[in-house]
Protein backbone atom coordinates (compact mmCIF):
# COMPACT_ATOMS: atom_id res chain seq x y z
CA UNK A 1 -147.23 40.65 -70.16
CA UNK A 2 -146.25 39.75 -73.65
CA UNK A 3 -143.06 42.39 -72.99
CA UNK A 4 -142.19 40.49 -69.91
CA UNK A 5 -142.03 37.34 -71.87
CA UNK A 6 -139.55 38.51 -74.87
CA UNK A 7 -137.22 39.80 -71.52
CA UNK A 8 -137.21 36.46 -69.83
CA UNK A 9 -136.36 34.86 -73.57
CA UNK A 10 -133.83 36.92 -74.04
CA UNK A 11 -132.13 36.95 -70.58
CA UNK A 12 -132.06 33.03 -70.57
CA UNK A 13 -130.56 32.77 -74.56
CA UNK A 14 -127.82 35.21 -73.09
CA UNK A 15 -127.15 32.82 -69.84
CA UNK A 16 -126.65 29.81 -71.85
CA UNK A 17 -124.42 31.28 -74.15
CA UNK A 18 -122.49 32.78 -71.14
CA UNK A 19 -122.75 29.09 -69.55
CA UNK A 20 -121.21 27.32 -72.40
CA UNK A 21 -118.40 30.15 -72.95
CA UNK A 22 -117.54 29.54 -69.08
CA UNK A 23 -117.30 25.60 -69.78
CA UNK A 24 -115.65 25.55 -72.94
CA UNK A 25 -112.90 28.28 -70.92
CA UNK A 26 -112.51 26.19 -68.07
CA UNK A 27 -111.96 23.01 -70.10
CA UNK A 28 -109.28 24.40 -71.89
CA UNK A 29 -107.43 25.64 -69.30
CA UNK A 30 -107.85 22.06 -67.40
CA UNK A 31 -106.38 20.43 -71.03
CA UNK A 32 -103.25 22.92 -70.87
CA UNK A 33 -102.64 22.47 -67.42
CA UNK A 34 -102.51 18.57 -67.43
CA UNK A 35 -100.55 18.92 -70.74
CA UNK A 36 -97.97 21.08 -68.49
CA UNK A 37 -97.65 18.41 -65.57
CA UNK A 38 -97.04 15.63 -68.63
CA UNK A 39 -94.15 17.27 -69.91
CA UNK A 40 -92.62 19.21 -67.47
CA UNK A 41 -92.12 16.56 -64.03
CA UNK A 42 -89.95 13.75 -65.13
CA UNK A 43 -89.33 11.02 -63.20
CA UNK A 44 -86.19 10.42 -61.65
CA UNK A 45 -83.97 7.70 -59.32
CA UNK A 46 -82.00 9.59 -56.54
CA UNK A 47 -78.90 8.46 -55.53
CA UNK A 48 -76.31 9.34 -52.49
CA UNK A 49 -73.79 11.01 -54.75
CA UNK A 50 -75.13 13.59 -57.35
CA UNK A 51 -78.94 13.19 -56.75
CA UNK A 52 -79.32 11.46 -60.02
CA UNK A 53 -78.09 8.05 -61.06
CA UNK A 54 -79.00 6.06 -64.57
CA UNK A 55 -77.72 3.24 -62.36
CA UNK A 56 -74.19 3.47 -64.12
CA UNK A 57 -72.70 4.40 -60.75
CA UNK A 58 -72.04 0.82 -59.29
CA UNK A 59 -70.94 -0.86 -63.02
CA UNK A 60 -68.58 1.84 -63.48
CA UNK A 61 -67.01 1.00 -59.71
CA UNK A 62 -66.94 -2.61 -60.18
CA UNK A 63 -65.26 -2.49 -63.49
CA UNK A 64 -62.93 -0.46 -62.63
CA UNK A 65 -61.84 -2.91 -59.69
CA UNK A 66 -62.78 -6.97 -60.03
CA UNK A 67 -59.61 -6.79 -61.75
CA UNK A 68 -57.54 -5.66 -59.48
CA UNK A 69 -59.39 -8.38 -56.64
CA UNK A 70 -57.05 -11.78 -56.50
CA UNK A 71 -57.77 -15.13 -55.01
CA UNK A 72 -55.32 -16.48 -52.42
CA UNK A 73 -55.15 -20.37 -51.79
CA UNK A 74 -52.50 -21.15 -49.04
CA UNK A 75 -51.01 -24.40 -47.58
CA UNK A 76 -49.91 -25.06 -44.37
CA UNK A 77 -49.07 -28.06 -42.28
CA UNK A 78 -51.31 -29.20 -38.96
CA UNK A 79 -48.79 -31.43 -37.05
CA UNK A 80 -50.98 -33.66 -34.39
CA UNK A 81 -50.05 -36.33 -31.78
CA UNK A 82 -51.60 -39.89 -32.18
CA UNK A 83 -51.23 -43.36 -30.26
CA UNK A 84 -51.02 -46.69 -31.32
CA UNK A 85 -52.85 -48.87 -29.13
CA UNK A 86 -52.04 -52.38 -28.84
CA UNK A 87 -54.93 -54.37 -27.72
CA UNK A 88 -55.12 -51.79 -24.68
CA UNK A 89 -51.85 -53.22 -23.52
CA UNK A 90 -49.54 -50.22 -24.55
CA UNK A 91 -49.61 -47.09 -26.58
CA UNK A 92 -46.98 -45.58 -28.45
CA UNK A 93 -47.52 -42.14 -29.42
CA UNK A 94 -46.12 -40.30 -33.11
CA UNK A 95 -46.79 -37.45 -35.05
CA UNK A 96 -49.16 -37.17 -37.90
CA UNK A 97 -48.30 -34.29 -40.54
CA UNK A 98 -51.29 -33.02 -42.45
CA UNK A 99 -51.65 -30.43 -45.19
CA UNK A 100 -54.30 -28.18 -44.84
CA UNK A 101 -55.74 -25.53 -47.34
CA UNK A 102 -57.04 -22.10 -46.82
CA UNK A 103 -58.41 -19.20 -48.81
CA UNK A 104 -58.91 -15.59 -49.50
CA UNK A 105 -58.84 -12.66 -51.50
CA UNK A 106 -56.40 -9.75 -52.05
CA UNK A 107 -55.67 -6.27 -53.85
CA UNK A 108 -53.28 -5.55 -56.28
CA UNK A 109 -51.94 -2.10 -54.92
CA UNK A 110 -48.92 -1.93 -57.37
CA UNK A 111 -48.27 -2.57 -60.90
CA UNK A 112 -45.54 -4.56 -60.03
CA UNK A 113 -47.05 -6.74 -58.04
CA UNK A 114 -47.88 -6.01 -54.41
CA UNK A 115 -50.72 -7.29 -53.03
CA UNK A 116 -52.28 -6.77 -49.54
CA UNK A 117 -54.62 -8.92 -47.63
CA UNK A 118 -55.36 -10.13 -44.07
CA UNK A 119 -52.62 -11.71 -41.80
CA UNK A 120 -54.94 -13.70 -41.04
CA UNK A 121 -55.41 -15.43 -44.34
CA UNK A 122 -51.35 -15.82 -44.36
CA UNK A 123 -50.72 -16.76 -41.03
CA UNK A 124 -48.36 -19.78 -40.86
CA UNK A 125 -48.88 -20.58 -44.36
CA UNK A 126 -46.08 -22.39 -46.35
CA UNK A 127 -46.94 -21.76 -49.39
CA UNK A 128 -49.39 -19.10 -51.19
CA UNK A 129 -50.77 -19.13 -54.43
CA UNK A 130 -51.99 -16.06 -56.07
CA UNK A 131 -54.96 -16.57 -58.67
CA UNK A 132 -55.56 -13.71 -60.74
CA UNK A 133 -59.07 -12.32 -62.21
CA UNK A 134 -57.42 -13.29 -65.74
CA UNK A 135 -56.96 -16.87 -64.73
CA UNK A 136 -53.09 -16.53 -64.50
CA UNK A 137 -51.61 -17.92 -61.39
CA UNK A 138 -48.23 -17.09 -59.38
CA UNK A 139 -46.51 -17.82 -56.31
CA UNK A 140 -45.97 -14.97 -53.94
CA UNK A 141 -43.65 -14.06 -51.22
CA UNK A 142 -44.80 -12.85 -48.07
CA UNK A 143 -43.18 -9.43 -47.72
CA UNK A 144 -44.22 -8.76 -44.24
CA UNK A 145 -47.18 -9.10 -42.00
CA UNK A 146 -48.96 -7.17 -39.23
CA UNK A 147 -50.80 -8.60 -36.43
CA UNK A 148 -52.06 -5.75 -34.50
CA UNK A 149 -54.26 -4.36 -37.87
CA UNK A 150 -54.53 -7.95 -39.54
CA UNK A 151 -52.69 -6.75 -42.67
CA UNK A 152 -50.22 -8.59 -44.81
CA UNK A 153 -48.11 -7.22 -47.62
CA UNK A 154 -47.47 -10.30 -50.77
CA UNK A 155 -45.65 -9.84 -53.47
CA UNK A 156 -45.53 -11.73 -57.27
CA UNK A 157 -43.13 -11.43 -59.93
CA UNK A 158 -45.49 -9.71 -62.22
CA UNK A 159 -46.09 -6.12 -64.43
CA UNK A 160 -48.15 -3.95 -65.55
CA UNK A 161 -50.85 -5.36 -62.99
CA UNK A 162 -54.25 -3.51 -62.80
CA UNK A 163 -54.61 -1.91 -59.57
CA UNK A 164 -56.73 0.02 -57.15
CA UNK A 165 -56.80 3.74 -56.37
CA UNK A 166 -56.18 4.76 -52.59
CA UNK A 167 -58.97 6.76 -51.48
CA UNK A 168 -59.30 8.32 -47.82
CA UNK A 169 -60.95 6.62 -45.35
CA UNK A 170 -61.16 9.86 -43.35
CA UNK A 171 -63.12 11.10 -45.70
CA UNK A 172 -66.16 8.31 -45.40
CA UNK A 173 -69.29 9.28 -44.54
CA UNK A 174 -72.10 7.12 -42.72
CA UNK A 175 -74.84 6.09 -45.25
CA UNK A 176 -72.85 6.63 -48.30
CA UNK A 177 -72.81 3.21 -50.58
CA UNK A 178 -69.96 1.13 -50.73
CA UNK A 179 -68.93 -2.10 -52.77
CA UNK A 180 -67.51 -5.30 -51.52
CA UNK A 181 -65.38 -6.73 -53.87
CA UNK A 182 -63.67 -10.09 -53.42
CA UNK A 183 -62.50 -13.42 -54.78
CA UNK A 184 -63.70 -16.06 -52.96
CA UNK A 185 -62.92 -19.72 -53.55
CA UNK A 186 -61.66 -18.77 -56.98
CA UNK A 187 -64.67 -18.04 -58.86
CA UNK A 188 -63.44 -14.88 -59.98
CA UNK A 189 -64.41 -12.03 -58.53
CA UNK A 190 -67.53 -11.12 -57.09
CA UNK A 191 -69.35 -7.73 -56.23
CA UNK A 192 -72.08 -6.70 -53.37
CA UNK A 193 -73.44 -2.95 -52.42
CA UNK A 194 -74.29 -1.93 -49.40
CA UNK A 195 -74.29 1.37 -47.26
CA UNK A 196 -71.59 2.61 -43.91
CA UNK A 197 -73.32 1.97 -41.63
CA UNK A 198 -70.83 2.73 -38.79
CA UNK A 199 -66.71 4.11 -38.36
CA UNK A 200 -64.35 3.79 -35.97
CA UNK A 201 -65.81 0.38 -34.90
CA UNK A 202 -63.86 -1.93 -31.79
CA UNK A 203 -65.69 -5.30 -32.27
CA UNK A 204 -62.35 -7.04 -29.80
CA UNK A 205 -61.94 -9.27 -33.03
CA UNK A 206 -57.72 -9.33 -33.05
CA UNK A 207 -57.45 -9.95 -29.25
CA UNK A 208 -54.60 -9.15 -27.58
CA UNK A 209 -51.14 -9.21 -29.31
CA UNK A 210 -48.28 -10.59 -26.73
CA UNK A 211 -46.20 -7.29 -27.59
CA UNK A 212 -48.33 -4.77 -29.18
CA UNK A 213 -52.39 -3.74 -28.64
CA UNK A 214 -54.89 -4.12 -31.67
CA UNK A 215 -55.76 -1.15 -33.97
CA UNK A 216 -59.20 -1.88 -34.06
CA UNK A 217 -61.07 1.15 -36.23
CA UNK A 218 -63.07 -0.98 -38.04
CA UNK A 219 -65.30 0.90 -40.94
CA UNK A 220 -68.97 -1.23 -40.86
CA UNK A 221 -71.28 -1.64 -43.88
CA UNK A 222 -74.05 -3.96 -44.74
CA UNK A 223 -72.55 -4.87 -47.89
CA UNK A 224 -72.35 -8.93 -48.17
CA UNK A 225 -69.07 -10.53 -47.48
CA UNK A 226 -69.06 -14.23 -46.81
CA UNK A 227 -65.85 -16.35 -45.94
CA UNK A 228 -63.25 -16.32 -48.52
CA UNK A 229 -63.84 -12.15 -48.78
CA UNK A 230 -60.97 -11.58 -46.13
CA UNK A 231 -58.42 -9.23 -48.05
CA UNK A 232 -61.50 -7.92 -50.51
CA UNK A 233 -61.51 -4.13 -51.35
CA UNK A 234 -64.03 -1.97 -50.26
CA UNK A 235 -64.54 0.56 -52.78
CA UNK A 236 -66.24 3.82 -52.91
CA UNK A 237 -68.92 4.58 -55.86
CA UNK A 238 -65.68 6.34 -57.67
CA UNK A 239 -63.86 2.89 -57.58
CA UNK A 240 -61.12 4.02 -55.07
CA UNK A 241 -60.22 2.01 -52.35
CA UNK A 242 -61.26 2.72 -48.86
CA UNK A 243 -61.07 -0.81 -46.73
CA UNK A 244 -59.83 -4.00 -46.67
CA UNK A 245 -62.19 -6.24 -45.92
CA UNK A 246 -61.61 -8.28 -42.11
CA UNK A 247 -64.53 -9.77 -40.89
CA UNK A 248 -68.42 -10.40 -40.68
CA UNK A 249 -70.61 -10.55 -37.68
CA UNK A 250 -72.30 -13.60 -37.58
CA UNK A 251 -73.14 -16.68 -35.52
CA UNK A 252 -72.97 -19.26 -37.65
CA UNK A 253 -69.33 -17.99 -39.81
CA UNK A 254 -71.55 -17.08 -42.93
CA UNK A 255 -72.94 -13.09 -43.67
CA UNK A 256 -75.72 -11.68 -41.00
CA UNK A 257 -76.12 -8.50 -41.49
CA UNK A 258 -72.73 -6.58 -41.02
CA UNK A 259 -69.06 -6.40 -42.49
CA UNK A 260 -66.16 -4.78 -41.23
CA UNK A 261 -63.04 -3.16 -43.40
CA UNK A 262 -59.83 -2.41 -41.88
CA UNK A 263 -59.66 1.53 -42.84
CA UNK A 264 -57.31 2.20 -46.56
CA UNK A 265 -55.74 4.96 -44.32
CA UNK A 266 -54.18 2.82 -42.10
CA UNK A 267 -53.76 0.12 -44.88
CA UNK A 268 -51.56 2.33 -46.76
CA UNK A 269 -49.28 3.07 -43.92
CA UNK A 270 -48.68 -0.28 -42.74
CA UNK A 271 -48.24 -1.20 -46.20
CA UNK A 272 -45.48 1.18 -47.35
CA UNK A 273 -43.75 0.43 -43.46
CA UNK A 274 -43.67 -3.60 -44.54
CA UNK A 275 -42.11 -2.76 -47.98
CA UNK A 276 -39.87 -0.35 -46.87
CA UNK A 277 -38.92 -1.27 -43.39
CA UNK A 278 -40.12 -5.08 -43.75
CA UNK A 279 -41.76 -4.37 -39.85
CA UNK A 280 -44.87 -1.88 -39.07
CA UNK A 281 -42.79 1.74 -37.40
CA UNK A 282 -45.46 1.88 -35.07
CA UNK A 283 -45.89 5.58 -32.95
CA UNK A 284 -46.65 5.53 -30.03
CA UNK A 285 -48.38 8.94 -27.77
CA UNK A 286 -47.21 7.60 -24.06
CA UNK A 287 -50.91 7.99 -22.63
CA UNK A 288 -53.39 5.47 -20.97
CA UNK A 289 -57.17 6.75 -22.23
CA UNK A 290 -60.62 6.17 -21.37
CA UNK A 291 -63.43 7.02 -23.86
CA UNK A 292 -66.10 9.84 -22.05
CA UNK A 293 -69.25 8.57 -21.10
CA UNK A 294 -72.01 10.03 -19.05
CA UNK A 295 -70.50 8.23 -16.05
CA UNK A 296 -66.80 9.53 -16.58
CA UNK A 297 -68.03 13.01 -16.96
CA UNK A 298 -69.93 12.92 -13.96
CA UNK A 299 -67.02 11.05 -11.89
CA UNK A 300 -64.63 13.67 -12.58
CA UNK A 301 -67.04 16.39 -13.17
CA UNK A 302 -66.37 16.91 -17.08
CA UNK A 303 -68.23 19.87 -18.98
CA UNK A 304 -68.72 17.82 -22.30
CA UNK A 305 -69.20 14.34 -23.13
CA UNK A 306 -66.58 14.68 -26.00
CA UNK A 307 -62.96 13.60 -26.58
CA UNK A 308 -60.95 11.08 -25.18
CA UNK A 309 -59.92 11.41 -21.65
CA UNK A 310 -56.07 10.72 -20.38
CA UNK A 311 -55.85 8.81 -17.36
CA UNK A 312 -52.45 8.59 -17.30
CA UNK A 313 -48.85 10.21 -18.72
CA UNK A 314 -46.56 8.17 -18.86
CA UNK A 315 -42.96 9.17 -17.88
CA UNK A 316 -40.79 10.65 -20.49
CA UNK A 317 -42.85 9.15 -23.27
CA UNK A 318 -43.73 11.55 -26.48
CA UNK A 319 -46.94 13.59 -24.71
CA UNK A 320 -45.60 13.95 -21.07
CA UNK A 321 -42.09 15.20 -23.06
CA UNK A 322 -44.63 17.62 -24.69
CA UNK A 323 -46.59 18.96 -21.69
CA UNK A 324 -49.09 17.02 -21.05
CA UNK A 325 -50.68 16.00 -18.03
CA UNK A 326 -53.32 13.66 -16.75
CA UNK A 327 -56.68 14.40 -16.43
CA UNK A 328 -56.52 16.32 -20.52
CA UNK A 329 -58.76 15.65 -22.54
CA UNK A 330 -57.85 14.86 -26.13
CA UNK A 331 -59.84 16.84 -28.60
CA UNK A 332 -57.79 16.43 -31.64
CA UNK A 333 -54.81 15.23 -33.57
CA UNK A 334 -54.38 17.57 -36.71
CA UNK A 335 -57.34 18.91 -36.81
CA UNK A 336 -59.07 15.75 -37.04
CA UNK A 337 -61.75 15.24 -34.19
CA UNK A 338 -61.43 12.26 -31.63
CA UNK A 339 -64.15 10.74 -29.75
CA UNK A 340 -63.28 7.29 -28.77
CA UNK A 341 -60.21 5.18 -27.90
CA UNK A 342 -60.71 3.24 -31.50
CA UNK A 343 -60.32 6.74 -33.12
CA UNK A 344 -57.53 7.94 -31.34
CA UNK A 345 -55.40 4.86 -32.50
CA UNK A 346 -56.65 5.13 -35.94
CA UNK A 347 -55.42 8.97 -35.99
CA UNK A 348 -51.76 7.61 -34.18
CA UNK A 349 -51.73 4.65 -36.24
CA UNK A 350 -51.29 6.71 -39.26
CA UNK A 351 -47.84 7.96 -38.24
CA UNK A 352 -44.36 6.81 -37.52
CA UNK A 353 -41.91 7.58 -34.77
CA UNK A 354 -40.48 11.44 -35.15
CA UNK A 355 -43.29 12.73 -36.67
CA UNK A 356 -44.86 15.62 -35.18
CA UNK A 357 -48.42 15.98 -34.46
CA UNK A 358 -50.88 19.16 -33.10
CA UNK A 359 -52.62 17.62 -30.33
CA UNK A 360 -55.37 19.99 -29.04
CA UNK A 361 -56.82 19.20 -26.12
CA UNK A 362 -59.00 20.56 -22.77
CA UNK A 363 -57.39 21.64 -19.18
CA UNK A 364 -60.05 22.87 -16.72
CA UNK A 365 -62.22 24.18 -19.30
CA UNK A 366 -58.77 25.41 -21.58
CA UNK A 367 -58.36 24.48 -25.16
CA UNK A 368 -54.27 24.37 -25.50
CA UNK A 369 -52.42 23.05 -28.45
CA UNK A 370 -49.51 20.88 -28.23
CA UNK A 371 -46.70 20.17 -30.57
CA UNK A 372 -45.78 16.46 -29.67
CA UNK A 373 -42.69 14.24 -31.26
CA UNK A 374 -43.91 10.51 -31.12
CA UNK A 375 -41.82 7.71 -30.11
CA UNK A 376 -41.68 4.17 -30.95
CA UNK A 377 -41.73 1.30 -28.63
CA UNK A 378 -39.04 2.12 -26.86
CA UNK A 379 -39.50 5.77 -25.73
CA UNK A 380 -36.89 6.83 -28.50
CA UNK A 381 -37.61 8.99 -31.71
CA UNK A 382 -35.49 6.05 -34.30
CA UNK A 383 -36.80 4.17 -36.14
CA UNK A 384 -36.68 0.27 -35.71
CA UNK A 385 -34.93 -2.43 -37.09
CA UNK A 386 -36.48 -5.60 -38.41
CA UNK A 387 -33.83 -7.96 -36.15
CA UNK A 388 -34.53 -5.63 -33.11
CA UNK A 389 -38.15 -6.02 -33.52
CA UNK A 390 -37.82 -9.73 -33.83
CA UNK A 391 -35.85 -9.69 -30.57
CA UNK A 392 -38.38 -7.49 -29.04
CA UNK A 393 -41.38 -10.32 -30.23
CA UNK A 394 -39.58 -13.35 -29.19
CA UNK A 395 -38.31 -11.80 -26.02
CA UNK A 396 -41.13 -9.45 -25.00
CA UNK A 397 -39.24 -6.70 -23.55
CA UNK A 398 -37.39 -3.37 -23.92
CA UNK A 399 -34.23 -3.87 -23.12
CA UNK A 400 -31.78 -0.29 -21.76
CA UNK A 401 -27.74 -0.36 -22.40
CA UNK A 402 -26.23 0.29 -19.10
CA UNK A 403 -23.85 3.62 -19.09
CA UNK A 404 -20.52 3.29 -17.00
CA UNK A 405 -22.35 5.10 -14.49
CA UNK A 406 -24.99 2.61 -14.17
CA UNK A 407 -22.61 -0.41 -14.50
CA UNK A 408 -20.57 1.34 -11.62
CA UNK A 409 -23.45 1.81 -9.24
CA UNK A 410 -24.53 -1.70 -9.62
CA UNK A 411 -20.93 -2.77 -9.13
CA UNK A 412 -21.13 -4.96 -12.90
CA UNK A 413 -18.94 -5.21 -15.78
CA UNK A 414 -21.42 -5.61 -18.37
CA UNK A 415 -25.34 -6.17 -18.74
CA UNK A 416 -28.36 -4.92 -20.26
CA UNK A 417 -31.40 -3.66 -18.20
CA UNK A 418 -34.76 -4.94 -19.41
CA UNK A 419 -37.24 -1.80 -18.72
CA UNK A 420 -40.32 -2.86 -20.00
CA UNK A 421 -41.56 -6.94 -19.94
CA UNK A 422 -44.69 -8.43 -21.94
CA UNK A 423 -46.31 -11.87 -22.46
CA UNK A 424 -43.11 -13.87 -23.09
CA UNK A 425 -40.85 -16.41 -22.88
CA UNK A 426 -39.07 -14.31 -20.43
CA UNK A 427 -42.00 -13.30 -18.14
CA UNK A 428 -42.89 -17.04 -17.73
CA UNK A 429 -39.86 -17.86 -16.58
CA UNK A 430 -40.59 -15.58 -13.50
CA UNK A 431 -38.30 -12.79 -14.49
CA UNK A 432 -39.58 -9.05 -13.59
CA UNK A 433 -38.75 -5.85 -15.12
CA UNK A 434 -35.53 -4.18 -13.95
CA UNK A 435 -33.95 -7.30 -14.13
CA UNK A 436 -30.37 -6.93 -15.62
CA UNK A 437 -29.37 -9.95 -17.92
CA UNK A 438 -25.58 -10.35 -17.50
CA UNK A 439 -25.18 -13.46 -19.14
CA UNK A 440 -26.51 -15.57 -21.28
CA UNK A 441 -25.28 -19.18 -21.60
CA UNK A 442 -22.38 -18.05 -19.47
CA UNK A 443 -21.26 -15.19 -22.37
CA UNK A 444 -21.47 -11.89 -21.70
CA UNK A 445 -23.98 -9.76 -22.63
CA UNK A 446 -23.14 -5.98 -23.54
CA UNK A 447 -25.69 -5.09 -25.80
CA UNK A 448 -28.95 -5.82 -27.76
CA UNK A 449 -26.54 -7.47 -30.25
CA UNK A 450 -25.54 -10.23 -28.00
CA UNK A 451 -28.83 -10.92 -27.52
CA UNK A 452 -29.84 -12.03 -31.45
CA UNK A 453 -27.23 -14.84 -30.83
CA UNK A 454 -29.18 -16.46 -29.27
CA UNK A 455 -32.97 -15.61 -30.36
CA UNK A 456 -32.44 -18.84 -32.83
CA UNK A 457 -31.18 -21.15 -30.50
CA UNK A 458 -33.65 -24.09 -29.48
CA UNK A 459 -33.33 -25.96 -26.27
CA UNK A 460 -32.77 -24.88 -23.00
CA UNK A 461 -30.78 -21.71 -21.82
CA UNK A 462 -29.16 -20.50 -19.05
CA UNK A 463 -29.75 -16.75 -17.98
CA UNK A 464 -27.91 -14.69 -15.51
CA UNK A 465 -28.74 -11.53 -13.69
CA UNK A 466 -29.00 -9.74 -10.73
CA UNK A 467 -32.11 -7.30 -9.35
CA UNK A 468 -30.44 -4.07 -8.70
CA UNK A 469 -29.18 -3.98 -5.22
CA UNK A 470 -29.76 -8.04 -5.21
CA UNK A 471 -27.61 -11.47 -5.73
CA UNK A 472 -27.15 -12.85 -8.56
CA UNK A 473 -30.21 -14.71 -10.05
CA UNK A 474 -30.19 -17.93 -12.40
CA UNK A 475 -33.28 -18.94 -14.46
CA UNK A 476 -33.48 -21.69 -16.87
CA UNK A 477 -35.95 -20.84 -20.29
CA UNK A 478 -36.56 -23.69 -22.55
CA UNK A 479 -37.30 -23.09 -26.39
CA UNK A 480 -35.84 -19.57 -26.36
């Protein structure tokens, strides 16, 4: 018995010690494995870019572009009609001129001083007054202006200006941060983030132009702009410029949610066009479109839901000159991929008349590429002149000189054939396409030259033509 004791002693001195090795091991390891998770897991803010930001990303952006952000005040005149009422026994009526103010922002895109913004914030002005981040004001000149993309091109005599970078809008990715950068109301200028939230955006903002459609490819972010932002940059996290900032969509005028930016793509097209051409040389494909929904596909029994589907070629213009045919479907232009209408434009847009573009598209289940030369307004590969544009937006037509063939068959002397008519001056007056203007004010008329006589004229003129195969047709247009 006494042996069995000493055994049990001994068996539970060896457990303990066993017991408090086991603790003191586990402990430690415990101690160096929390000291490991301490040391080794940092914590860290992720951003869209590189994956790590110290929050340098936006100051570095916005200082390396407030500067180049300007304030625009313009002045223009509001001419209205009142009556002077003489105890209710008569009224006689006059005009009341009143100067009205507006304002804006702008980018510097030139040392020298060029500056776009929206047409909007020009439009009509008489005078425009540049405000720059440093205080210094100027008068500018309005180079040119755009209605159909809302752009206008300013300039200042100024150097060594700081400017913006171009980026490429093509290049924009949804969800990737943006700034908002503009000068509103001249307190210098003024900075929000936000995220893309949506490209290639049609929100039906510019309406209808009388001559020319809307580019609408709006790029959307949630980044603040308020009234007073028109003609902002919207800059990527690099500083370069990818937008010009248009418009907000909102009920009450003031920020709600969403911003749009005209795309720095097709602001640096229209820009170099105005200073170098003082007019936009707009291209033009010679196709009527539709975008591809489920109910188009099903209509015309589509395989995909993707690309943009041509309804229509239209005779001798730049595609049907090319080869193609309606019913295509428009895949690409360049390589770049095309889904909707707005895209398609924005890809065109980007381009001038002669240039030549890959078109890829789908025939009955076919991918073909096409080498197509666009045209201009016209159906011809030149480019325009400012005083034939001018012609073109005061009369609203394309006009066609008349060979010695032509003037033989319709038994004429002289006379210009108007081929294509808009929203005009013309059109209200009742005259039709095909109509051949002979004379005007009882001169002859040869030529588009003969016309710009008379594009300044106020008052009321006399027009005569004939309708091929017709009499000879008189109509009166006042204010031409």
């Amino acid at each position: 018995m006494k042996k069995y004791f000493v055994l049990l002693f001994f068996a539970s001195i060896c457990g303990g010690i066993v017991a408090v090795g086991t603790y003191r091991f586990i402990e430690k390891r415990n101690s160096e494995q929390k000291t490991f998770n301490q040391t080794t897991t940092p914590s860290q803010l992720v951003s869209y870019n590189s994956g790590i930001t110290n929050g340098c990303d936006f100051v570095q952006a916005a200082e390396m572009t407030v500067h180049a952000v300007v304030n625009i005040r313009t002045e223009f005149q509001r001419r209205t009609t009142l009556y002077n009422d003489f105890f209710g026994f008569f009224s006689n009526p006059y005009e009341n001129t009143q100067t009205l103010t507006a304002s804006g922002s702008g980018v510097i895109i030139s040392t020298d001083g060029y500056i776009v913004t929206n047409n909007h914030v020009v439009q009509e002005a008489e005078k425009i007054e540049v405000t720059l981040n440093d205080k210094h004001i100027y008068i500018a000149k309005l180079v040119g202006s755009d209605p159909s993309t809302d752009l206008a091109l300013l300039k200042i005599d100024a150097n060594e200006l700081p400017t913006i970078l171009y980026g490429n809008s093509d290049d924009v990715r949804i969800g990737e941060w943006v700034l908002a950068v503009g000068n509103p109301f001249n307190l210098t200028s003024t900075v929000t983030a936000g995220i893309v939230s949506a490209k290639a955006r049609n929100i039906n903002i510019l309406g209808k132009n009388s001559n020319e459609s809307p580019i609408e490819s709006f790029i959307q972010t949630d980044a603040a702009v308020n009234p007073g932002n028109s003609g902002g940059a919207l800059v990527n996290t690099k500083g370069e410029l990818i937008g010009i900032n248009a418009a907000i969509a909102s009920n009450t005028g003031s920020y709600n949610g969403y911003s749009f930016a005209i795309p720095v793509n097709i602001v640096r097209k229209v820009t170099e066009d105005l200073k170098n051409f003082g007019i936009v040389q707009r291209a033009y494909l010679g196709v009527s479109i539709a975008e591809i929904d489920g109910k188009l596909a099903e209509n015309k029994k589509l395989n995909n839901i993707k690309g943009v589907y041509v309804g229509a070629v239209i005779d001798n213009g730049a595609a049907a000159s090319a080869g193609l045919k309606d019913g295509d479907i428009i895949i690409s232009i360049n390589g770049k991929t095309v889904n909707s209408n707005s895209e398609l434009l924005e890809a065109v847009s980007q381009y001038r008349p002669a240039d030549k573009i890959l078109l890829s598209i789908e025939r009955n289940g076919n991918l073909m590429d096409f080498n197509v030369v666009l045209q201009n307004q016209h159906g011809k590969t030149d480019l325009i002149h400012k005083e034939d544009k001018q012609v073109f937006n005061l009369l609203g037509a394309t006009f066609e000189a008349l060979n010695n063939e032509a003037l033989t068959k319709y038994n004429l002397n002289n006379g210009i054939k108007i081929n294509k008519l808009n929203n005009s001056v013309l059109k209200n007056a009742g005259i039709r396409e095909n109509f051949i203007i002979i004379e005007i004010d009882k001169k002859a008329v040869r030529n588009l030259n003969d016309l710009k006589t008379f594009t300044n004229k106020k008052g009321q003129t006399l027009i005569t033509g004939t309708y091929p195969g017709d009499w000879r047709t008189y109509y009166f247009i006042v204010n031409l």
